[in-house]
Protein backbone atom coordinates (compact mmCIF):
# COMPACT_ATOMS: atom_id res chain seq x y z
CA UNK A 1 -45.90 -101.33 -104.80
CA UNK A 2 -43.32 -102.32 -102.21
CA UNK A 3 -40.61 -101.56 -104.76
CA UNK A 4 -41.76 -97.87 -105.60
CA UNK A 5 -42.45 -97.39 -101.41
CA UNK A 6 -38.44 -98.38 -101.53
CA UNK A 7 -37.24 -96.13 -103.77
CA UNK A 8 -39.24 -92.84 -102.87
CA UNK A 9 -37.19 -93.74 -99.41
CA UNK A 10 -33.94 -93.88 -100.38
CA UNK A 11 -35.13 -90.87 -102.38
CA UNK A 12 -35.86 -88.96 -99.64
CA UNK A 13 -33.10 -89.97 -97.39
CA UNK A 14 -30.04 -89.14 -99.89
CA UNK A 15 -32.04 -85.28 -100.48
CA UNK A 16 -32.35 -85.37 -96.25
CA UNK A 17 -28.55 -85.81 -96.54
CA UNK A 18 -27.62 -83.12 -98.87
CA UNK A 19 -30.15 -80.64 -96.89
CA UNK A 20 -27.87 -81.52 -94.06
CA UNK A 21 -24.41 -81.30 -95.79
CA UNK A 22 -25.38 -77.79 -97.70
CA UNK A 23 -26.04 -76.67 -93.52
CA UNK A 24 -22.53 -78.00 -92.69
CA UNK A 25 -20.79 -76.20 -95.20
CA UNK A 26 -22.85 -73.01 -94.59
CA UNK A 27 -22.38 -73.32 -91.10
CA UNK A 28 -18.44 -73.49 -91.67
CA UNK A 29 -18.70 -70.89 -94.14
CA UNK A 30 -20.23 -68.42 -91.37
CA UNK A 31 -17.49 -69.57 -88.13
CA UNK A 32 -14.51 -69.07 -90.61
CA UNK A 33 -16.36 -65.50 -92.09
CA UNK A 34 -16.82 -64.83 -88.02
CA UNK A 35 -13.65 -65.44 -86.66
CA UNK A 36 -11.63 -63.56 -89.68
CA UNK A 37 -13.93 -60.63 -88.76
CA UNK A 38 -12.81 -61.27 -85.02
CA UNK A 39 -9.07 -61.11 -85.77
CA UNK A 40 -9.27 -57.87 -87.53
CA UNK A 41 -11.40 -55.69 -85.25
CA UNK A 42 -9.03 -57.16 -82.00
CA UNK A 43 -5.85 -55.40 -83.28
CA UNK A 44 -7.84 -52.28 -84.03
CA UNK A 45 -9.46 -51.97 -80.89
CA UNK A 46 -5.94 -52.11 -79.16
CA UNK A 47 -5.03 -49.69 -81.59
CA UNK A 48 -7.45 -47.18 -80.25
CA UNK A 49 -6.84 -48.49 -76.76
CA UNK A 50 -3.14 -47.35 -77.07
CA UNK A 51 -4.41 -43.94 -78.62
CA UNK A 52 -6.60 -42.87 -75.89
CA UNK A 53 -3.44 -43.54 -73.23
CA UNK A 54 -1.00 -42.20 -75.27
CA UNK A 55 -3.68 -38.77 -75.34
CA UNK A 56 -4.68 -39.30 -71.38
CA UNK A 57 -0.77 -39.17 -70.73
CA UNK A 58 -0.08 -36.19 -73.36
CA UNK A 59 -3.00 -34.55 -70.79
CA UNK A 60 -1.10 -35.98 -68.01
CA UNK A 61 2.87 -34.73 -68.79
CA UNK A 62 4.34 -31.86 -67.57
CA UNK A 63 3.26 -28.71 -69.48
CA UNK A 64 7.08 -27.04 -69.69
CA UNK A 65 7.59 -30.36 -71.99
CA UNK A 66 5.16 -29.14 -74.46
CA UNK A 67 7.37 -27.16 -76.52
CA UNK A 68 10.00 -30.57 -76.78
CA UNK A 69 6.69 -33.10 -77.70
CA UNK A 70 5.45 -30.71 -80.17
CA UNK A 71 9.00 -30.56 -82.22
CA UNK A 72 9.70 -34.12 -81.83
CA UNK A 73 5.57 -34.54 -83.91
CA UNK A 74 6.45 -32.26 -86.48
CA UNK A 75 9.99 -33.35 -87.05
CA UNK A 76 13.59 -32.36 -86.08
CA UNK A 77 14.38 -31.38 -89.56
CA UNK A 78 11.58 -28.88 -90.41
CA UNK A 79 13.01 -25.41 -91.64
CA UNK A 80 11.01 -22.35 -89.95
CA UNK A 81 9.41 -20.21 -92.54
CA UNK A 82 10.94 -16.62 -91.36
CA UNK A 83 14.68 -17.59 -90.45
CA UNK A 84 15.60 -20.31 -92.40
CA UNK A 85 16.35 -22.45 -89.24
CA UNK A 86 16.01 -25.84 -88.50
CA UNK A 87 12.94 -26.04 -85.61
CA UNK A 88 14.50 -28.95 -83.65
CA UNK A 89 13.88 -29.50 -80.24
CA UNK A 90 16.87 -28.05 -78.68
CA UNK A 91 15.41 -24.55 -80.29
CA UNK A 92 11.75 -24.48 -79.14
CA UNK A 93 12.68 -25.88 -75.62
CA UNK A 94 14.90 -22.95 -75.50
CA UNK A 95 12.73 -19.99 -76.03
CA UNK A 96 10.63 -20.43 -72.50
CA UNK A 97 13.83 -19.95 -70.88
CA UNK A 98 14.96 -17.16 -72.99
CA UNK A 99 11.95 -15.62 -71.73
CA UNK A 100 12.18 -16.12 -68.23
CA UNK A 101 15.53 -14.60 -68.29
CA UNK A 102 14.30 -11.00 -69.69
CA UNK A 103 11.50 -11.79 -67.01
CA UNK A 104 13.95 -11.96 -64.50
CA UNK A 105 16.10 -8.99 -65.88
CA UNK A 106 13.14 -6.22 -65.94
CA UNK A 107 12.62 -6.47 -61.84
CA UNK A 108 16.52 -6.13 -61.33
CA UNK A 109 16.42 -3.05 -63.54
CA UNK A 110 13.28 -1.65 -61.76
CA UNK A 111 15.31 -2.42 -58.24
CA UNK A 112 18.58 -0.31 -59.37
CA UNK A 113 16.31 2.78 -60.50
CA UNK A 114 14.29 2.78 -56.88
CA UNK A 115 18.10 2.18 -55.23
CA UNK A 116 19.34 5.79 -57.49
CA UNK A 117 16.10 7.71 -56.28
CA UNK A 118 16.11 8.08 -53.21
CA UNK A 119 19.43 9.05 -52.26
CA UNK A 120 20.07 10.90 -56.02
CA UNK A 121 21.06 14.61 -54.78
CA UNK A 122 18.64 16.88 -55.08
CA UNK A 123 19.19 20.85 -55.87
CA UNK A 124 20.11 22.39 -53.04
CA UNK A 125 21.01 19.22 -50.95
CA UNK A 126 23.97 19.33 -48.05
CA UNK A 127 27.16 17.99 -48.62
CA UNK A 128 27.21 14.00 -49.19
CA UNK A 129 29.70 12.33 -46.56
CA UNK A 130 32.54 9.50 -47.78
CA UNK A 131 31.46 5.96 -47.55
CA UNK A 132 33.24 5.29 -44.95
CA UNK A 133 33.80 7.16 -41.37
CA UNK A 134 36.11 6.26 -38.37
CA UNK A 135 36.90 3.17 -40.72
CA UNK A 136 32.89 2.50 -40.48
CA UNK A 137 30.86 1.86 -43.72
CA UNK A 138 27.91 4.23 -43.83
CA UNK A 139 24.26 3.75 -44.59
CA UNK A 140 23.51 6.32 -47.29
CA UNK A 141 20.28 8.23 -46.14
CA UNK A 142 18.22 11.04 -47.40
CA UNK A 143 19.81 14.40 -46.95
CA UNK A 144 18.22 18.04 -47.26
CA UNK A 145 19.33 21.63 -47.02
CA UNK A 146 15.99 23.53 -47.05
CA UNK A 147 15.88 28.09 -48.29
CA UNK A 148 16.20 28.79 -44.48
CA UNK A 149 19.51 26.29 -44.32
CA UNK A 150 17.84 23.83 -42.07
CA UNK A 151 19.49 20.51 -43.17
CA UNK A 152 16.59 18.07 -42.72
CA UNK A 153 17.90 14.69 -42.33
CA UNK A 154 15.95 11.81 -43.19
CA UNK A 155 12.77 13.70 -42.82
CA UNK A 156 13.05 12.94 -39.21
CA UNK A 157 15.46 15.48 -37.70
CA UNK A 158 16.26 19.10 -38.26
CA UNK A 159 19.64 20.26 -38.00
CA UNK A 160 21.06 24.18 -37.88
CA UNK A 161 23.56 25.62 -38.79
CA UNK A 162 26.51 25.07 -41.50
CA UNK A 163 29.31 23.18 -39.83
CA UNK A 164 31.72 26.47 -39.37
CA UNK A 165 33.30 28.00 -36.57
CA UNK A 166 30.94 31.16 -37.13
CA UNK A 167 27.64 29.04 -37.84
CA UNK A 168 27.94 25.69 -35.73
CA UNK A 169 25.74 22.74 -36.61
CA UNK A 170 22.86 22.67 -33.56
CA UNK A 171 22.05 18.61 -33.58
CA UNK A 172 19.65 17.27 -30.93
CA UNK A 173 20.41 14.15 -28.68
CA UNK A 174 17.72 12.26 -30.63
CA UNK A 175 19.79 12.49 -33.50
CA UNK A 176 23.04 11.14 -32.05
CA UNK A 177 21.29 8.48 -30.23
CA UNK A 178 19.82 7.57 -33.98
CA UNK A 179 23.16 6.39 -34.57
CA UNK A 180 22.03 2.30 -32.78
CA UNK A 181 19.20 2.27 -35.67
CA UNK A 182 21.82 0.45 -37.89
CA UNK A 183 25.12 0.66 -35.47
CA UNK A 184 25.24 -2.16 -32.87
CA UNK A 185 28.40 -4.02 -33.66
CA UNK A 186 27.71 -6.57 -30.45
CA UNK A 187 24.85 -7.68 -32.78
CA UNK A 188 26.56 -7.56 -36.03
CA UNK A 189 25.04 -4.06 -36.84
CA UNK A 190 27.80 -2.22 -38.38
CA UNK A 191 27.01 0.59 -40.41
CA UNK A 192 26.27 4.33 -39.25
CA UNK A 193 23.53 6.57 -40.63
CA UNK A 194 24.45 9.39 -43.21
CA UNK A 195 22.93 11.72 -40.84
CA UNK A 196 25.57 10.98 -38.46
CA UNK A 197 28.79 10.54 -40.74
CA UNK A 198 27.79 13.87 -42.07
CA UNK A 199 28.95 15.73 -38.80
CA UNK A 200 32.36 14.06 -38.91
CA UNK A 201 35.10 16.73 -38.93
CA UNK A 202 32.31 19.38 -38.51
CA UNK A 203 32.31 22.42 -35.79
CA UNK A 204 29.11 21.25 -33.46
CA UNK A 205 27.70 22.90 -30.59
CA UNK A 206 25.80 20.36 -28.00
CA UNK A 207 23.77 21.50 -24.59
CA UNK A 208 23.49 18.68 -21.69
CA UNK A 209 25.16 17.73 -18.35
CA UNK A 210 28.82 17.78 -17.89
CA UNK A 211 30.62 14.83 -15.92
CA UNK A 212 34.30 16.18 -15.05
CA UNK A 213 37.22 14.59 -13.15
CA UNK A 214 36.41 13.23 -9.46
CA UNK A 215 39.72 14.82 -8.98
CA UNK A 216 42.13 17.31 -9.93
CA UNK A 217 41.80 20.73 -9.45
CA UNK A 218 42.22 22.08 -13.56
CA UNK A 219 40.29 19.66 -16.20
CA UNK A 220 40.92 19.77 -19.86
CA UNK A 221 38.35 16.53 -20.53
CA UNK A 222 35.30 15.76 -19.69
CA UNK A 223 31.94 14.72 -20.57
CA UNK A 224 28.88 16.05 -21.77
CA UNK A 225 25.56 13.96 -21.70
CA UNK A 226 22.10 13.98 -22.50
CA UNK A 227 21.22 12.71 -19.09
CA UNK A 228 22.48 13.90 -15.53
CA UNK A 229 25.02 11.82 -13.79
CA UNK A 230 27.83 12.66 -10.89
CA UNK A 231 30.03 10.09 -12.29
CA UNK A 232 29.31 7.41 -10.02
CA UNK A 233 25.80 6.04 -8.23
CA UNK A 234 23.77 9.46 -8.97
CA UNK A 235 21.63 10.08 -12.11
CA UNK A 236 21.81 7.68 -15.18
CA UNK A 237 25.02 6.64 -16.66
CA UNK A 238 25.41 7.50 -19.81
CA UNK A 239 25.82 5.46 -23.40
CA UNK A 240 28.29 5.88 -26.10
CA UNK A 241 24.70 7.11 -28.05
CA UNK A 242 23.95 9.75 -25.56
CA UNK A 243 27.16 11.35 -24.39
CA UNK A 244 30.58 12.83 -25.80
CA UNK A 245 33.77 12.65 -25.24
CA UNK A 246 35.35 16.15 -25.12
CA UNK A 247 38.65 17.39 -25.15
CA UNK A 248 39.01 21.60 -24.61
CA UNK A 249 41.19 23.51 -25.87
CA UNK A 250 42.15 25.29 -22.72
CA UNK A 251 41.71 23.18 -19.04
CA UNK A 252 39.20 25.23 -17.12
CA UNK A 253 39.18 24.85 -12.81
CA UNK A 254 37.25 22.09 -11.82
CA UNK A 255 35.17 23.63 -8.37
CA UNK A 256 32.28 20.67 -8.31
CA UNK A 257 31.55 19.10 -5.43
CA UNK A 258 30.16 15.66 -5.52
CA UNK A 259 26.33 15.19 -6.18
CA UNK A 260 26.37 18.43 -7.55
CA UNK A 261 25.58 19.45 -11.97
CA UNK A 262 26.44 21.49 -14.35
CA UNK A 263 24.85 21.79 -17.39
CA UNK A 264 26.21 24.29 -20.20
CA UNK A 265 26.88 23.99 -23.70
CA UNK A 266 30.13 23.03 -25.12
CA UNK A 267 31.25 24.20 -29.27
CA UNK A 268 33.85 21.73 -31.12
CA UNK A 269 35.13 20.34 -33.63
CA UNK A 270 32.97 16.66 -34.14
CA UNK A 271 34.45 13.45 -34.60
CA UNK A 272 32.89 9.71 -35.24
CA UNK A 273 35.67 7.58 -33.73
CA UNK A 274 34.22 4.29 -32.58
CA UNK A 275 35.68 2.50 -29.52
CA UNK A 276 35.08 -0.97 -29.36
CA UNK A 277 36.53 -3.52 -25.99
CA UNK A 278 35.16 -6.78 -27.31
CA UNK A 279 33.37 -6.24 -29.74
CA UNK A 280 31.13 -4.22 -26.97
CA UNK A 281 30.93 -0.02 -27.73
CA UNK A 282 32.56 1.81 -25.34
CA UNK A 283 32.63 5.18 -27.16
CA UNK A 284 31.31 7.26 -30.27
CA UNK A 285 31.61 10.74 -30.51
CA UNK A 286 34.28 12.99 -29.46
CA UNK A 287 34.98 16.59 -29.26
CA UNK A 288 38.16 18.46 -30.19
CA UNK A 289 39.69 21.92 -29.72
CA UNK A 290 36.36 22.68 -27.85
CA UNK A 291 35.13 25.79 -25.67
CA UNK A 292 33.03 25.45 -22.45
CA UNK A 293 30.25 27.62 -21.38
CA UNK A 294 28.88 26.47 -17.92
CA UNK A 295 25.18 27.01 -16.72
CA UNK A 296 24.68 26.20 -13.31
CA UNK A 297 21.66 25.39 -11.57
């Protein structure tokens, strides 16, 4: 009895221990199965971690470098399909700048057709004057002679006449004193208006207040201004804008008393000489050859 008690032990104890060993082994079984499983998805998750910032920093690069990403992908040596020529990266970076240059080239065009409009001569347009007067560039400007032969200059002044001994231009002081709109050489302003070069060399008959000679009894110059002045603390001094210079033909007897005026009208032949002391304008216009009639008042 004791014996078989003894054996069904031992029995019992050597299946307890192969219950436990078959648990080892499947227990082994399942860590090794684990961690091989472990070791494969690591280096494929980093794989896809290295994807998605390789894409966040395609989103992230400068756009211009598109073009040079996109050739560099599909390979430096790939022919294109209509030329026959390699599509490197030197090729397809080139084209955006190709593009900005014809972009750039259509506005200068545009610019040198609205610079030919304006001052293109029109049918029936006065006389164009040189680029240069009284060794002064001029500032081209828009020039008309209308049926009636009113040049209209700018489309700000009027101006009669033709220039001629028999048909003097009529200008008004506005015009002349237009001349400072683009002529101030103090401040670096050196160009005249066309619708002052125009009258250059030109027979021009001007109204306003004569200045003449404090003394002397016969006066051959003198000056003729918009604005009355005695020619010393009386009236408003004139500027080289608003006054000329003239020089008559024949002298004429000088009877003015001091304080008094004369105003009159004086026809000669126009000249743009600019007098500069300095840098400062001292005088503009002149008149040659010129005949005085007197108005007094």
């Amino acid at each position: 009895m004791l014996a078989s008690l003894a054996t069904a032990r031992d029995d019992a104890v050597k299946w307890l221990w192969v219950v436990l060993g078959v648990l080892v082994v499947g227990a082994v079984v399942i860590l090794w199965q684990d961690s091989g499983s472990r070791s494969v998805a690591a280096p494929t998750s980093a794989a896809g971690a290295d994807a998605a910032d390789a894409g966040s920093a395609r989103g992230r690069e400068d756009p211009r470098l598109a073009p040079v990403r996109a050739a560099k992908e599909l390979g430096s040596n790939r022919v294109d399909a209509g030329k026959g020529a390699p599509a490197n990266a030197a090729t397809i970076a080139a084209a955006p700048s190709g593009a900005g240059a014809s972009h750039d080239a259509a506005p200068a065009a545009s610019t040198g057709a609205k610079t030919n409009g304006p001052d293109a001569a029109a049918p029936g347009a006065a006389p164009r004057s040189l680029a240069k007067v009284g060794g002064v560039d001029v500032a081209p400007g828009s020039i008309e002679r209308l049926p009636d032969g009113t040049i209209v200059a700018d489309k700000r002044f009027k101006i009669l006449g033709a220039g001629t001994a028999a048909d003097p231009y009529r200008v008004s002081w506005e015009c002349l004193q237009s001349a400072q709109d683009t002529y101030i050489p103090r401040l670096g302003e050196n160009r005249l208006p066309e619708r002052i070069a125009m009258l250059d060399g030109k027979v021009v008959r001007m109204e306003g207040y004569l200045a003449f000679p404090l003394v002397g009894q016969e006066v051959k110059q003198l000056l003729i201004m918009l604005n009355q002045w005695d020619g010393c603390c009386i009236g408003v001094p004139p500027s080289p804008y608003d006054s000329i210079e003239v020089t008559l033909s024949e002298p004429i007897r000088n009877t003015r008393q001091h304080a008094s005026f004369t105003f009159g009208s004086i026809t000669g032949r126009f000249k743009v000489e600019p007098f500069l002391a300095d840098n400062w304008l001292a005088g503009l216009y002149l008149l040659d050859e010129a005949v005085f009639t007197p108005e007094e008042f």
